[in-house]
N, C-alpha and C. Protein backbone atom coordinates (compact mmCIF):
# COMPACT_ATOMS: atom_id res chain seq x y z
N UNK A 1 -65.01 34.47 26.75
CA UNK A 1 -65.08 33.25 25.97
C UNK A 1 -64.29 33.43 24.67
N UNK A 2 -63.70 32.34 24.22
CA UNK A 2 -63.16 32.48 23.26
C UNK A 2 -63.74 32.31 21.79
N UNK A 3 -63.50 33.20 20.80
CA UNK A 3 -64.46 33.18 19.52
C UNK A 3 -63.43 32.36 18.84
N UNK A 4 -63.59 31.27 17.56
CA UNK A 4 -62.93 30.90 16.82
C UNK A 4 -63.05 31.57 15.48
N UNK A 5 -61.70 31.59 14.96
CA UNK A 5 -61.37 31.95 13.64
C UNK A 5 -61.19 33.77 13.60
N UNK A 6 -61.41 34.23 14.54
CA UNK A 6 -61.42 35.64 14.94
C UNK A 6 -59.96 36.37 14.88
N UNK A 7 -59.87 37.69 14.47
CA UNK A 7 -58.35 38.16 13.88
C UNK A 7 -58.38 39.30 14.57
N UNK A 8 -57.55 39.51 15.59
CA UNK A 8 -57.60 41.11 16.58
C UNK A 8 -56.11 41.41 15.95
N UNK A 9 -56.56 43.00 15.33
CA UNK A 9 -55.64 43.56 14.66
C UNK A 9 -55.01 44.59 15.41
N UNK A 10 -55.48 44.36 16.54
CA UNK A 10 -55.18 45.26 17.82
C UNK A 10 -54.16 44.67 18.86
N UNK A 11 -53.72 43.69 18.49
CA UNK A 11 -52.35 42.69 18.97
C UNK A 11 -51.27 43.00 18.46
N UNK A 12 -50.39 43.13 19.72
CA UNK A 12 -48.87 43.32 19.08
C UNK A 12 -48.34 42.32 19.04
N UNK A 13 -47.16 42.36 18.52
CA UNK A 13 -46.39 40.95 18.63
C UNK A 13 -45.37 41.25 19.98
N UNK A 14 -44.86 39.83 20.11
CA UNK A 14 -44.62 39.69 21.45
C UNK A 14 -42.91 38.85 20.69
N UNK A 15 -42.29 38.82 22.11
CA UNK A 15 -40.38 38.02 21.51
C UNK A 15 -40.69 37.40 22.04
N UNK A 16 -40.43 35.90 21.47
CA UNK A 16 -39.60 34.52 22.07
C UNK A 16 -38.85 33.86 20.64
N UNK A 17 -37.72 33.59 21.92
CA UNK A 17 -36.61 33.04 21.32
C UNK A 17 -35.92 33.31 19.91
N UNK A 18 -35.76 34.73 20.13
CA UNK A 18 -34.90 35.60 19.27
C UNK A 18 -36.05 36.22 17.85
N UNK A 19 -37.34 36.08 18.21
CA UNK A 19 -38.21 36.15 17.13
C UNK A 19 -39.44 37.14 17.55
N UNK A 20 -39.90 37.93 16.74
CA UNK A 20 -40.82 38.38 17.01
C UNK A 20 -42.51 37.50 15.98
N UNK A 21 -43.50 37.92 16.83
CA UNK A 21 -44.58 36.80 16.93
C UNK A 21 -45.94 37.82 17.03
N UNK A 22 -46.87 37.90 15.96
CA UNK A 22 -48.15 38.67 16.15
C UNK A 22 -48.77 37.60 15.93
N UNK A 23 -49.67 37.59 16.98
CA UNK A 23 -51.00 36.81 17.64
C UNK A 23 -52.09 36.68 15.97
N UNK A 24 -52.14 36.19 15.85
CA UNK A 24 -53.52 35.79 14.65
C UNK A 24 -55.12 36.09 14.84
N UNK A 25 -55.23 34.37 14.98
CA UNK A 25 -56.59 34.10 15.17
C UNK A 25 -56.71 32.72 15.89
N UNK A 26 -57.77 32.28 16.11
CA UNK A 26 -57.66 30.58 16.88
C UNK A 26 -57.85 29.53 15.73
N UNK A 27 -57.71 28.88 16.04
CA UNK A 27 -57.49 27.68 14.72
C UNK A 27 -58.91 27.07 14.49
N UNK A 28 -59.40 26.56 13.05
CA UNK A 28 -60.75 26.25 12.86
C UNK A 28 -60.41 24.97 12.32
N UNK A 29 -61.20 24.04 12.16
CA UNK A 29 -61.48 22.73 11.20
C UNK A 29 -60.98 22.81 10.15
N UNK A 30 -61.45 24.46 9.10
CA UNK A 30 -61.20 24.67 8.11
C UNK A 30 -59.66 24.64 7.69
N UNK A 31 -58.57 24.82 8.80
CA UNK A 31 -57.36 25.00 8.74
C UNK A 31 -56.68 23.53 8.69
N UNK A 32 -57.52 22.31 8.40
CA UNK A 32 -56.42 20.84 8.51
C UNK A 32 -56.57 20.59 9.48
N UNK A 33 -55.47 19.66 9.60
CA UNK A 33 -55.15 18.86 10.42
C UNK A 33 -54.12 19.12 11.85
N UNK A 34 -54.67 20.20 12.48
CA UNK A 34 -53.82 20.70 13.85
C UNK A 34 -52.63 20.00 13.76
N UNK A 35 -52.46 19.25 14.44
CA UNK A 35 -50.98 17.69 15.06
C UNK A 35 -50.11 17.92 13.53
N UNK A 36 -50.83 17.68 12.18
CA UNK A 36 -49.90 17.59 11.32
C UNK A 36 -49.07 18.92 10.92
N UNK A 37 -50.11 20.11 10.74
CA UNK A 37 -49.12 21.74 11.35
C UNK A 37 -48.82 21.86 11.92
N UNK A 38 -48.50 21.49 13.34
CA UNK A 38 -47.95 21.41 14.44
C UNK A 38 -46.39 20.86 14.29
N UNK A 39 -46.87 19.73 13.57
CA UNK A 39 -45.42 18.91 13.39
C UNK A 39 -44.31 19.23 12.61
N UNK A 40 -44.90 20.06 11.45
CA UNK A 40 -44.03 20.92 10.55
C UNK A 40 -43.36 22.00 11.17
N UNK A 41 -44.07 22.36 12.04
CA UNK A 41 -43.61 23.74 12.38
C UNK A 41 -42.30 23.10 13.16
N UNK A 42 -42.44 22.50 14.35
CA UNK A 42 -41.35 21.39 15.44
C UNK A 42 -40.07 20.93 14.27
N UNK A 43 -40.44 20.51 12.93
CA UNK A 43 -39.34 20.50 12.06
C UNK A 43 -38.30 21.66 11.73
N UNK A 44 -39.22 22.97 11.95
CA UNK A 44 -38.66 24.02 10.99
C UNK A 44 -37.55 24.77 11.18
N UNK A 45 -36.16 24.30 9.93
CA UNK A 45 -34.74 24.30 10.31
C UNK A 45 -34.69 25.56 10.38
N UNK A 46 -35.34 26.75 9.67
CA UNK A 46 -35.44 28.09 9.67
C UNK A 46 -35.23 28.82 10.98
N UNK A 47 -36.59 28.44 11.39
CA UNK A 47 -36.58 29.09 12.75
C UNK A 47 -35.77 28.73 13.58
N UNK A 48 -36.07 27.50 13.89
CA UNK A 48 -34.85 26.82 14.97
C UNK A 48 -35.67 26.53 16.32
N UNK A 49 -37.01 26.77 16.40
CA UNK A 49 -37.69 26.22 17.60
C UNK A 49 -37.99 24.87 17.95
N UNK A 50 -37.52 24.61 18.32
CA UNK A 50 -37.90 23.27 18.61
C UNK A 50 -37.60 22.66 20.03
N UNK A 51 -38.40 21.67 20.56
CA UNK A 51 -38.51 20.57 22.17
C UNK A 51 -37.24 19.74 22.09
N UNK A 52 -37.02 19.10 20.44
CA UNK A 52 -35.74 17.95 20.75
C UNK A 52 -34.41 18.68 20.84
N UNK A 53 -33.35 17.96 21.28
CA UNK A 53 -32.03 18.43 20.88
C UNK A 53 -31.10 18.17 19.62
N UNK A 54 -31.62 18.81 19.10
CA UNK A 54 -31.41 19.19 17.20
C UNK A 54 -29.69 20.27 17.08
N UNK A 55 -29.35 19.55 16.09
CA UNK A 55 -27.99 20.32 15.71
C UNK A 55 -28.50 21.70 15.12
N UNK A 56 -29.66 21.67 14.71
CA UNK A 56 -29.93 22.88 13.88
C UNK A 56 -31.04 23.65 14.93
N UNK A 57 -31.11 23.55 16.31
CA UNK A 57 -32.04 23.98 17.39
C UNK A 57 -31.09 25.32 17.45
N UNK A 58 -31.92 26.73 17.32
CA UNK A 58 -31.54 27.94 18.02
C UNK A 58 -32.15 28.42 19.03
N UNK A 59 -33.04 27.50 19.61
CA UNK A 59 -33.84 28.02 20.57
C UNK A 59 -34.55 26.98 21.03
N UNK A 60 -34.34 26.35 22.67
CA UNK A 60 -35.55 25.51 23.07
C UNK A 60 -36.75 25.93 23.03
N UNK A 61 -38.21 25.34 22.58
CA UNK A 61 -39.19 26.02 22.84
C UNK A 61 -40.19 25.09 23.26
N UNK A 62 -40.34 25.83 24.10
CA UNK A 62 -41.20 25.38 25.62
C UNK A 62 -43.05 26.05 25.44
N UNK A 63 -43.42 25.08 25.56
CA UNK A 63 -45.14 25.31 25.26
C UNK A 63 -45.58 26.49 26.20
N UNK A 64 -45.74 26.15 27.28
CA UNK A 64 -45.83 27.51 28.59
C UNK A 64 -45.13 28.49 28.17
N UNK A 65 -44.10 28.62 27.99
CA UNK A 65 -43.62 29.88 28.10
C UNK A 65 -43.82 30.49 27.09
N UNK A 66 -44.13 29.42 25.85
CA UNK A 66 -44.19 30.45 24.36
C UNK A 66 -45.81 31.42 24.94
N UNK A 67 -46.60 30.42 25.24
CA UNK A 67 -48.16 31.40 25.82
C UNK A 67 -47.94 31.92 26.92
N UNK A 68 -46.70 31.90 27.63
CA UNK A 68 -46.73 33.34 28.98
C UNK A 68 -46.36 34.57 27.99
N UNK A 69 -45.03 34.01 27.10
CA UNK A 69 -44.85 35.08 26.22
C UNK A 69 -45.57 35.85 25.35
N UNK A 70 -46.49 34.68 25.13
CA UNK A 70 -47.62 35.62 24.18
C UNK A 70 -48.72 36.44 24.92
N UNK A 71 -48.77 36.33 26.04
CA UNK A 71 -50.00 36.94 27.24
C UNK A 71 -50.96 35.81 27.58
N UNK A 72 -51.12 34.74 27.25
CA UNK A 72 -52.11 33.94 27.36
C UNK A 72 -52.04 33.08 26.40
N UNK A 73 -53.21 31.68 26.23
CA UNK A 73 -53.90 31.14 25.84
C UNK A 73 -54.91 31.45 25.16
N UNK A 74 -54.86 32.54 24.61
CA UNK A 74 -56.03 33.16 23.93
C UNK A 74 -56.08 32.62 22.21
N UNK A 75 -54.71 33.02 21.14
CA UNK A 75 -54.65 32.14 20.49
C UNK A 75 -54.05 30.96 19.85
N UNK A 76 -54.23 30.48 18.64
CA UNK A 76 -53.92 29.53 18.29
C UNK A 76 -52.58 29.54 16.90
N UNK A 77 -52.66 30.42 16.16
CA UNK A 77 -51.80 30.88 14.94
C UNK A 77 -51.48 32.25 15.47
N UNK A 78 -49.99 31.68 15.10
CA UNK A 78 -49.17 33.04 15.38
C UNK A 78 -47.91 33.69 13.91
N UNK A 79 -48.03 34.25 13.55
CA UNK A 79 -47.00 34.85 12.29
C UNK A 79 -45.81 35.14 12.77
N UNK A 80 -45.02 34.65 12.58
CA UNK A 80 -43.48 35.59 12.61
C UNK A 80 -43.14 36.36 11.97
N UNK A 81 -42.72 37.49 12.33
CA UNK A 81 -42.67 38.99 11.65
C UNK A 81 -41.06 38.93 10.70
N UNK A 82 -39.89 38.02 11.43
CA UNK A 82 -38.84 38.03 10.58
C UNK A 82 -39.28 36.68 9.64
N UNK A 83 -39.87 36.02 9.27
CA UNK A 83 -39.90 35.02 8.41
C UNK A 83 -41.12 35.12 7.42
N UNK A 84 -42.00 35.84 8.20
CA UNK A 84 -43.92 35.69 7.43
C UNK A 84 -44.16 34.37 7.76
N UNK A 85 -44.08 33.47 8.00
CA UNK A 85 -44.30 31.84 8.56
C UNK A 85 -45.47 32.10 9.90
């Protein structure tokens, strides 16, 4: 079962799309408004992940595969190791 708000420091990070990615924790109430962090992130010219076809896209990113890449569905916030984001 899955615990919320929980931090396994025993996770490595995992690559997608030219980035490396350590697993967090699952997302709580306390964290906002899900959809509206969500949406920032889908903006972010930095990284370059993004679903639309963006001039500033370095990488399609695909929901499934970002969580095959990560091992699962387990969590919800993930850090990028080249950005801290």
């Amino acid at each position: 079962m899955r615990q919320k708000g929980v931090l396994d420091l025993n996770k490595t990070s995992f690559e997608y799309g030219g980035y490396h990615f350590y697993p967090l924790r699952t997302f709580t109430a306390e964290d906002g408004d899900f959809y509206e962090l969500t949406r920032k992130l889908g903006q972010d010219r930095e990284i370059g992940l993004t679903k639309c076809d963006e001039t500033w896209q370095k990488y399609p990113y695909d929901y499934e595969e970002f969580y095959k890449a990560a091992g699962g569905k387990v969590f919800d916030i993930f850090l990028c190791e080249e950005n801290g984001k």
